[in-house]
ModelCIF file with pLDDT and N, C-alpha, C, O atoms, coordinates in Angstrom:
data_MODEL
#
_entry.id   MODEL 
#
_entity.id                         1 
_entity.type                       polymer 
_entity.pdbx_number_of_molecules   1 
#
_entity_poly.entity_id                      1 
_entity_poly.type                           'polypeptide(L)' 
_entity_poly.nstd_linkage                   no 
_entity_poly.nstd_monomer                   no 
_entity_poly.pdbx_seq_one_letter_code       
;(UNK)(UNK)(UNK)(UNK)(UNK)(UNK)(UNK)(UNK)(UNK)(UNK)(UNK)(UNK)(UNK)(UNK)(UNK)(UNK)
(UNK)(UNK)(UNK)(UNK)(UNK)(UNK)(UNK)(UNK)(UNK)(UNK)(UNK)(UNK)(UNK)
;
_entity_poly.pdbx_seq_one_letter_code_can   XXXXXXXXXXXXXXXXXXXXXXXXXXXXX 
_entity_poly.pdbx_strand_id                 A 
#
loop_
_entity_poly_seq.entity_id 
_entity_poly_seq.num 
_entity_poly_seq.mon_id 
_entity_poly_seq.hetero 
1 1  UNK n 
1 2  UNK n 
1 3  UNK n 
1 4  UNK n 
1 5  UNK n 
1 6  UNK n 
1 7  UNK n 
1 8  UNK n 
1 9  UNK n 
1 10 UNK n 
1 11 UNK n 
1 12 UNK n 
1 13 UNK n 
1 14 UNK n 
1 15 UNK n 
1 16 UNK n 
1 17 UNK n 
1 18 UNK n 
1 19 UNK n 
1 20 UNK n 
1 21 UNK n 
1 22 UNK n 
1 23 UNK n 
1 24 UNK n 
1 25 UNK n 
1 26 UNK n 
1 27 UNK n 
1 28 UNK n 
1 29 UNK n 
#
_struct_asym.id          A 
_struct_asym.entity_id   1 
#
loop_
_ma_qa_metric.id 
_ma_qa_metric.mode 
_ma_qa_metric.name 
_ma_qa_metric.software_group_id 
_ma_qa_metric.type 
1 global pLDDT . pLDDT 
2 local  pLDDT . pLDDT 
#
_ma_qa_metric_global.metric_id      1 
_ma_qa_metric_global.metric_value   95.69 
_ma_qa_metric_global.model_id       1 
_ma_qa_metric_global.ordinal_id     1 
#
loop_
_ma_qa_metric_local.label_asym_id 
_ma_qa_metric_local.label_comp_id 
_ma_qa_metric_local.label_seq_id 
_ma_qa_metric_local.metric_id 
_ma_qa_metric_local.metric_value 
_ma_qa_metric_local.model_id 
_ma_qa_metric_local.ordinal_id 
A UNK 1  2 98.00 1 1  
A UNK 2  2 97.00 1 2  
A UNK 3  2 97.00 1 3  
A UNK 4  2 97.00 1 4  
A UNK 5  2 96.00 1 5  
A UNK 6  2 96.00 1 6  
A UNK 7  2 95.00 1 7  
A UNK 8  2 96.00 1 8  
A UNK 9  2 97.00 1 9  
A UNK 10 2 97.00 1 10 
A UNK 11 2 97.00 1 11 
A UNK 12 2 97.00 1 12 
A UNK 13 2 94.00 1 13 
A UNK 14 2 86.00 1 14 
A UNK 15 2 87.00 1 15 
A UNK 16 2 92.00 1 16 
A UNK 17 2 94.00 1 17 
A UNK 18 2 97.00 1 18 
A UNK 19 2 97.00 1 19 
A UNK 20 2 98.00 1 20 
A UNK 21 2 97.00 1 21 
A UNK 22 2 97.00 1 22 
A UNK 23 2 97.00 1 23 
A UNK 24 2 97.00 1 24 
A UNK 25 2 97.00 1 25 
A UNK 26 2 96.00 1 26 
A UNK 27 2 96.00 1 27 
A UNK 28 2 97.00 1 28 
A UNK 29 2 96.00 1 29 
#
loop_
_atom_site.group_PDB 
_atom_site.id 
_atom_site.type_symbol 
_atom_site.label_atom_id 
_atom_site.label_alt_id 
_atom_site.label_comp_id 
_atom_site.label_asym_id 
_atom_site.label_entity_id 
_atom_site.label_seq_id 
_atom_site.pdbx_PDB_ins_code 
_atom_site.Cartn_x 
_atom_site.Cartn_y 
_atom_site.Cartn_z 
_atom_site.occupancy 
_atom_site.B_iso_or_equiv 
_atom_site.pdbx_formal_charge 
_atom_site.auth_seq_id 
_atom_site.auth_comp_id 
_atom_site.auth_asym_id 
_atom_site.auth_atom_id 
_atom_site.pdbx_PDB_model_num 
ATOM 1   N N  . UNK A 1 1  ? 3.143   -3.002 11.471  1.00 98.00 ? 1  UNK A N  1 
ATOM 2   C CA . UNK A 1 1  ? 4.114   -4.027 11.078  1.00 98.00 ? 1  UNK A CA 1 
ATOM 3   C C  . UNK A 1 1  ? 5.507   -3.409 10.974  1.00 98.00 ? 1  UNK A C  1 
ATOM 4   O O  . UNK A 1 1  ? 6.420   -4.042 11.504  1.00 98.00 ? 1  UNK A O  1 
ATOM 5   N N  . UNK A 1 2  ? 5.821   -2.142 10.299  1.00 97.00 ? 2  UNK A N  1 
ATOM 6   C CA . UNK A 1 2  ? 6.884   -1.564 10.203  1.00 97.00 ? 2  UNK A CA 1 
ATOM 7   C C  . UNK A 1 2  ? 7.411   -1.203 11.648  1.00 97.00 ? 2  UNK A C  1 
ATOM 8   O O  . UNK A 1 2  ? 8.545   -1.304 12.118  1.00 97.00 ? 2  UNK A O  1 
ATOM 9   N N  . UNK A 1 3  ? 6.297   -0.777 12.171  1.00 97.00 ? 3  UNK A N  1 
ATOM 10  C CA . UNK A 1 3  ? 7.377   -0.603 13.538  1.00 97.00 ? 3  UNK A CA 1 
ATOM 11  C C  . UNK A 1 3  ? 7.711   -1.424 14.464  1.00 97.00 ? 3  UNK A C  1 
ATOM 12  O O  . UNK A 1 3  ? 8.350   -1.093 15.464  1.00 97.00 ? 3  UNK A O  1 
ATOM 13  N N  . UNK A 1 4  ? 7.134   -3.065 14.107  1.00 97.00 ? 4  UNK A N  1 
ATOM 14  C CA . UNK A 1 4  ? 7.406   -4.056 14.968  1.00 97.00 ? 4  UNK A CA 1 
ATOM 15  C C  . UNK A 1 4  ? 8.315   -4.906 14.548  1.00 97.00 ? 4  UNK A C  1 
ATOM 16  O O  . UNK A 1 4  ? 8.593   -5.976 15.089  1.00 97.00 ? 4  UNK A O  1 
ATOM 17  N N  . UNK A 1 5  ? 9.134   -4.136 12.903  1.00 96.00 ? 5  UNK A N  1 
ATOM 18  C CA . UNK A 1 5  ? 10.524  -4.685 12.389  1.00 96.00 ? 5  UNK A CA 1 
ATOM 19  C C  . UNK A 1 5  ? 9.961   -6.028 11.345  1.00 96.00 ? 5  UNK A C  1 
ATOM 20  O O  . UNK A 1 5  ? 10.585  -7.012 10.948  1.00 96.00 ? 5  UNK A O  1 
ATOM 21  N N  . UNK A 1 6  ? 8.860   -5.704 11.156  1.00 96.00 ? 6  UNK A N  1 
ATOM 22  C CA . UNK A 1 6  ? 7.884   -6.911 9.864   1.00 96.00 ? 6  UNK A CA 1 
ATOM 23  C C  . UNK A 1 6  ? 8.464   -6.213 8.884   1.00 96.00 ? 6  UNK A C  1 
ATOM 24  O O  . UNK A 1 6  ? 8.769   -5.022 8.955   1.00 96.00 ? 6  UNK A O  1 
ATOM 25  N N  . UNK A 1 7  ? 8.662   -7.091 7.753   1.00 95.00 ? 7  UNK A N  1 
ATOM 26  C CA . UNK A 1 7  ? 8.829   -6.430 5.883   1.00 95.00 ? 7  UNK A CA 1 
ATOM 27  C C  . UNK A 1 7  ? 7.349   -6.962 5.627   1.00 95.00 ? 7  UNK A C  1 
ATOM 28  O O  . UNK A 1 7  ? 6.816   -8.068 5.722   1.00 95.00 ? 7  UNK A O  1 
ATOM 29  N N  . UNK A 1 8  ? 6.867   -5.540 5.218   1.00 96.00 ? 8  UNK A N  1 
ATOM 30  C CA . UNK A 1 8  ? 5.786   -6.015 4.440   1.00 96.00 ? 8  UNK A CA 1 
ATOM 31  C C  . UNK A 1 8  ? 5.628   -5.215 3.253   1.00 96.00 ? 8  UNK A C  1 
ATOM 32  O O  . UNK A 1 8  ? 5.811   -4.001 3.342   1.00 96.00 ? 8  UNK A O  1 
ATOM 33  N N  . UNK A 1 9  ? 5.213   -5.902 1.812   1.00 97.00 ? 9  UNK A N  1 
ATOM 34  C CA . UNK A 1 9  ? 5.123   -5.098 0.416   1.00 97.00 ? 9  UNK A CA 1 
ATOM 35  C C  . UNK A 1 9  ? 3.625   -4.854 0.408   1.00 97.00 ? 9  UNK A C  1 
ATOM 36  O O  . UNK A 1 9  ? 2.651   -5.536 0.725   1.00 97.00 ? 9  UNK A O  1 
ATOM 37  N N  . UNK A 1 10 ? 3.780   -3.777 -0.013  1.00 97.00 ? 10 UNK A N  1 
ATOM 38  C CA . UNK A 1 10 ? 2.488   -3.421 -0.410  1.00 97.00 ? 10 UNK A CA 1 
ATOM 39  C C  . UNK A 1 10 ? 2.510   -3.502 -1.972  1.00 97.00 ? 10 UNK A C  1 
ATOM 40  O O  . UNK A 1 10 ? 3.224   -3.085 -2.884  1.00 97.00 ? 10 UNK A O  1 
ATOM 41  N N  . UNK A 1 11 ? 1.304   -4.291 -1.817  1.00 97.00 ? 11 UNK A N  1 
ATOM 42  C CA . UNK A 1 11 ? 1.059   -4.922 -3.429  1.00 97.00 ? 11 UNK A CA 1 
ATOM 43  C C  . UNK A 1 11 ? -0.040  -4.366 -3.996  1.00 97.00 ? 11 UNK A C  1 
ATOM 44  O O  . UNK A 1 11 ? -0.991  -4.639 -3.264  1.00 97.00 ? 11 UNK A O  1 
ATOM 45  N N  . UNK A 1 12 ? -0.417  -3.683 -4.988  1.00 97.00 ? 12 UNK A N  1 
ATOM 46  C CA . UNK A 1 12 ? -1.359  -3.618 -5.577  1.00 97.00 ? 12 UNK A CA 1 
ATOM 47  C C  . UNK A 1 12 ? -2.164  -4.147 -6.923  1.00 97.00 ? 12 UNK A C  1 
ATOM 48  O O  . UNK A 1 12 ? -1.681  -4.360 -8.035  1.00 97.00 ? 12 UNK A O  1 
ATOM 49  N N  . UNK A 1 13 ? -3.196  -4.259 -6.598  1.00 94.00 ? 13 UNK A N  1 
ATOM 50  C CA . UNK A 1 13 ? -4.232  -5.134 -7.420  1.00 94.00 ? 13 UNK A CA 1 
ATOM 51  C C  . UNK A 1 13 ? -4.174  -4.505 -8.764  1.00 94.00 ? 13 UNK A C  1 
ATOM 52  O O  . UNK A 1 13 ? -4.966  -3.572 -8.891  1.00 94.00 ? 13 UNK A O  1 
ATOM 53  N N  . UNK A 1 14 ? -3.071  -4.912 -10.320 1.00 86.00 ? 14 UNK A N  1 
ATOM 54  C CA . UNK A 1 14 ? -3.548  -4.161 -11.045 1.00 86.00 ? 14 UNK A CA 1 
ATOM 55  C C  . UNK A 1 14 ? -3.013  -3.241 -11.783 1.00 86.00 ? 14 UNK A C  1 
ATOM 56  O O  . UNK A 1 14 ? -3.001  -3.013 -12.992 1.00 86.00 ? 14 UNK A O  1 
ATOM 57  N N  . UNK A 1 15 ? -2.266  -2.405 -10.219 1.00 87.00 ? 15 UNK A N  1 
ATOM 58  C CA . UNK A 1 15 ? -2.028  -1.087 -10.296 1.00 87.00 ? 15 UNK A CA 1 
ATOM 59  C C  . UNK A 1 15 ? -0.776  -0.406 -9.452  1.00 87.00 ? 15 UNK A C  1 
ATOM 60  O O  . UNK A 1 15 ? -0.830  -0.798 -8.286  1.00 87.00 ? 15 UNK A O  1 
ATOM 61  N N  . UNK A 1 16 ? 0.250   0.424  -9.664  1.00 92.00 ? 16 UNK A N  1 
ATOM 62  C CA . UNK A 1 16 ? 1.307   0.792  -8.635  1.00 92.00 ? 16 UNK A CA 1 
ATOM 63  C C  . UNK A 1 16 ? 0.516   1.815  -7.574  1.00 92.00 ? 16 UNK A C  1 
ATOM 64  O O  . UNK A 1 16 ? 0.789   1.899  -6.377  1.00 92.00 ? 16 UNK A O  1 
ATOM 65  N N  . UNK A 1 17 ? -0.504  2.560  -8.257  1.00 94.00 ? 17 UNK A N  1 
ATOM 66  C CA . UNK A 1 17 ? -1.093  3.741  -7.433  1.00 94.00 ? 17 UNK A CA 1 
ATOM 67  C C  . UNK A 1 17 ? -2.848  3.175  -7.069  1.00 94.00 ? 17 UNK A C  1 
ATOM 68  O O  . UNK A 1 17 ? -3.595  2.844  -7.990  1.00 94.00 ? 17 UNK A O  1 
ATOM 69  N N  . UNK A 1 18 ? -3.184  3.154  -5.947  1.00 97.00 ? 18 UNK A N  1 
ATOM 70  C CA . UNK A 1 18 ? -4.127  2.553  -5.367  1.00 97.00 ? 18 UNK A CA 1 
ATOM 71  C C  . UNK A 1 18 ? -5.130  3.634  -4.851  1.00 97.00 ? 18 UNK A C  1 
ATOM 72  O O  . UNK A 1 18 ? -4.552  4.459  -4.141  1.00 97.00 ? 18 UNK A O  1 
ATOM 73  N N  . UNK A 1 19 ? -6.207  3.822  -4.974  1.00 97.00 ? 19 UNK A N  1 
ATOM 74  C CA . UNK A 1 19 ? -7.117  5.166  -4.703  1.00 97.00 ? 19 UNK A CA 1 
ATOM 75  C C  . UNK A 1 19 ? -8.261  4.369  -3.468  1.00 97.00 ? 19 UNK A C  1 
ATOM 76  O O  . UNK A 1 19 ? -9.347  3.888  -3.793  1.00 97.00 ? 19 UNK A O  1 
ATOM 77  N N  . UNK A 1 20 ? -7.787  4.378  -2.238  1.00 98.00 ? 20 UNK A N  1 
ATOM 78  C CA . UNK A 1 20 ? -9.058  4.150  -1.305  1.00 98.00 ? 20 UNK A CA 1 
ATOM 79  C C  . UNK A 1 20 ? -10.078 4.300  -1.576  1.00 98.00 ? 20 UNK A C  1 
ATOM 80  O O  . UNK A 1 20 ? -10.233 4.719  -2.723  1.00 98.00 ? 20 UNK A O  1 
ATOM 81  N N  . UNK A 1 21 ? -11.279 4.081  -0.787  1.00 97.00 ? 21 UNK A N  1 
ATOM 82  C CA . UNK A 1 21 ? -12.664 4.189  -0.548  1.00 97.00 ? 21 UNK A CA 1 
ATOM 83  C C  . UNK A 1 21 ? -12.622 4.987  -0.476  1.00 97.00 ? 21 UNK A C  1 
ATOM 84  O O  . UNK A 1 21 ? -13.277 5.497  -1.386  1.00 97.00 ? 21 UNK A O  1 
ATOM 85  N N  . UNK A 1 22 ? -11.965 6.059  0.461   1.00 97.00 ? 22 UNK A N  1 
ATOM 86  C CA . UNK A 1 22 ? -12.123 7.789  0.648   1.00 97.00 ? 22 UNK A CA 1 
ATOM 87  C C  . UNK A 1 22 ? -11.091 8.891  0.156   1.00 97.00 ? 22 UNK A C  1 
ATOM 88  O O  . UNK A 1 22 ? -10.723 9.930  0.703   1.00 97.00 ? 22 UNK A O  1 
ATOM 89  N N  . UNK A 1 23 ? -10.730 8.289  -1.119  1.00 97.00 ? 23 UNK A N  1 
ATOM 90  C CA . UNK A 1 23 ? -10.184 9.151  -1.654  1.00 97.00 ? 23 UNK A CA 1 
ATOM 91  C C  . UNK A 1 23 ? -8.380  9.072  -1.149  1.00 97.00 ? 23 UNK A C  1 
ATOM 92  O O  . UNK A 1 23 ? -7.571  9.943  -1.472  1.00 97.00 ? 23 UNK A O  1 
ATOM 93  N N  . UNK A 1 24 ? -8.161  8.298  -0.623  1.00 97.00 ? 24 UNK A N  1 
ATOM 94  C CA . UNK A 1 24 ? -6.471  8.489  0.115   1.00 97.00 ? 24 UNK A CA 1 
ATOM 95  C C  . UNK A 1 24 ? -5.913  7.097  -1.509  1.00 97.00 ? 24 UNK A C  1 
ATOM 96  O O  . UNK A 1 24 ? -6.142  6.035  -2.088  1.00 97.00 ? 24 UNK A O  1 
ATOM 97  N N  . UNK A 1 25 ? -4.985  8.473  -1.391  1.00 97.00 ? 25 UNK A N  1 
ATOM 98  C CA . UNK A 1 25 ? -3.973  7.587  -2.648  1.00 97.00 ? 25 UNK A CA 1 
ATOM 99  C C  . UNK A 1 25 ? -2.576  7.028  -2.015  1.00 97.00 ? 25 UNK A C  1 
ATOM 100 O O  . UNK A 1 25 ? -1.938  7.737  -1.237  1.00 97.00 ? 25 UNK A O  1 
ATOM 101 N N  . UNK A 1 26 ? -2.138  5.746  -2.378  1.00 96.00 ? 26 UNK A N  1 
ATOM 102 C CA . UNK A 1 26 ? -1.396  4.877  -2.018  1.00 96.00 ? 26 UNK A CA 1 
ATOM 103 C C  . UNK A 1 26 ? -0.622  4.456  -3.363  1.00 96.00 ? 26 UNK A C  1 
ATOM 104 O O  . UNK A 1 26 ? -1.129  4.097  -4.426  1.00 96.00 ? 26 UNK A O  1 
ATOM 105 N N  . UNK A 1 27 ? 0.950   4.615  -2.989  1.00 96.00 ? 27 UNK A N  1 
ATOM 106 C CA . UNK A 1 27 ? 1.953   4.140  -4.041  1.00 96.00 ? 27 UNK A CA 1 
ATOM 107 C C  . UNK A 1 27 ? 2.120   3.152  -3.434  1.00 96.00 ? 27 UNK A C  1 
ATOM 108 O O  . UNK A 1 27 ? 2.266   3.283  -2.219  1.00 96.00 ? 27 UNK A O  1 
ATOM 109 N N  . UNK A 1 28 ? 2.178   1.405  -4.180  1.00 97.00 ? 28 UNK A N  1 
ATOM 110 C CA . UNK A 1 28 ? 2.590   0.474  -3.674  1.00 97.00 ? 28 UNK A CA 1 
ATOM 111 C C  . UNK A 1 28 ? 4.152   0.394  -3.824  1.00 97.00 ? 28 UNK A C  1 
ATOM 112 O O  . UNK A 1 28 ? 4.960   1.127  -4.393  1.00 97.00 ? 28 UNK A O  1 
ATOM 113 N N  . UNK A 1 29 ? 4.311   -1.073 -2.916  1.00 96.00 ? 29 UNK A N  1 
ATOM 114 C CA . UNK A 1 29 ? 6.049   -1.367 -3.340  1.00 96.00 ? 29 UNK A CA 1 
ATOM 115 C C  . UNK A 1 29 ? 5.881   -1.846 -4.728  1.00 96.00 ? 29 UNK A C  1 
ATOM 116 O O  . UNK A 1 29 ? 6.866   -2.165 -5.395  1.00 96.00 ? 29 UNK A O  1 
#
């Protein structure tokens, strides 16, 4: 999406810091 010039937020459920299924950690917007 970012490189096709989309805004997209990343939202999280909850939480600013999001912990995948496999362990990959994600700071939302």
């Amino acid at each position: 999406f970012r490189r096709a010039g989309i805004e997209i937020e990343v939202t999280g459920f909850n939480y600013d810091t999001v912990i995948g299924g496999h362990g990959v950690v994600l700071k939302t917007d």
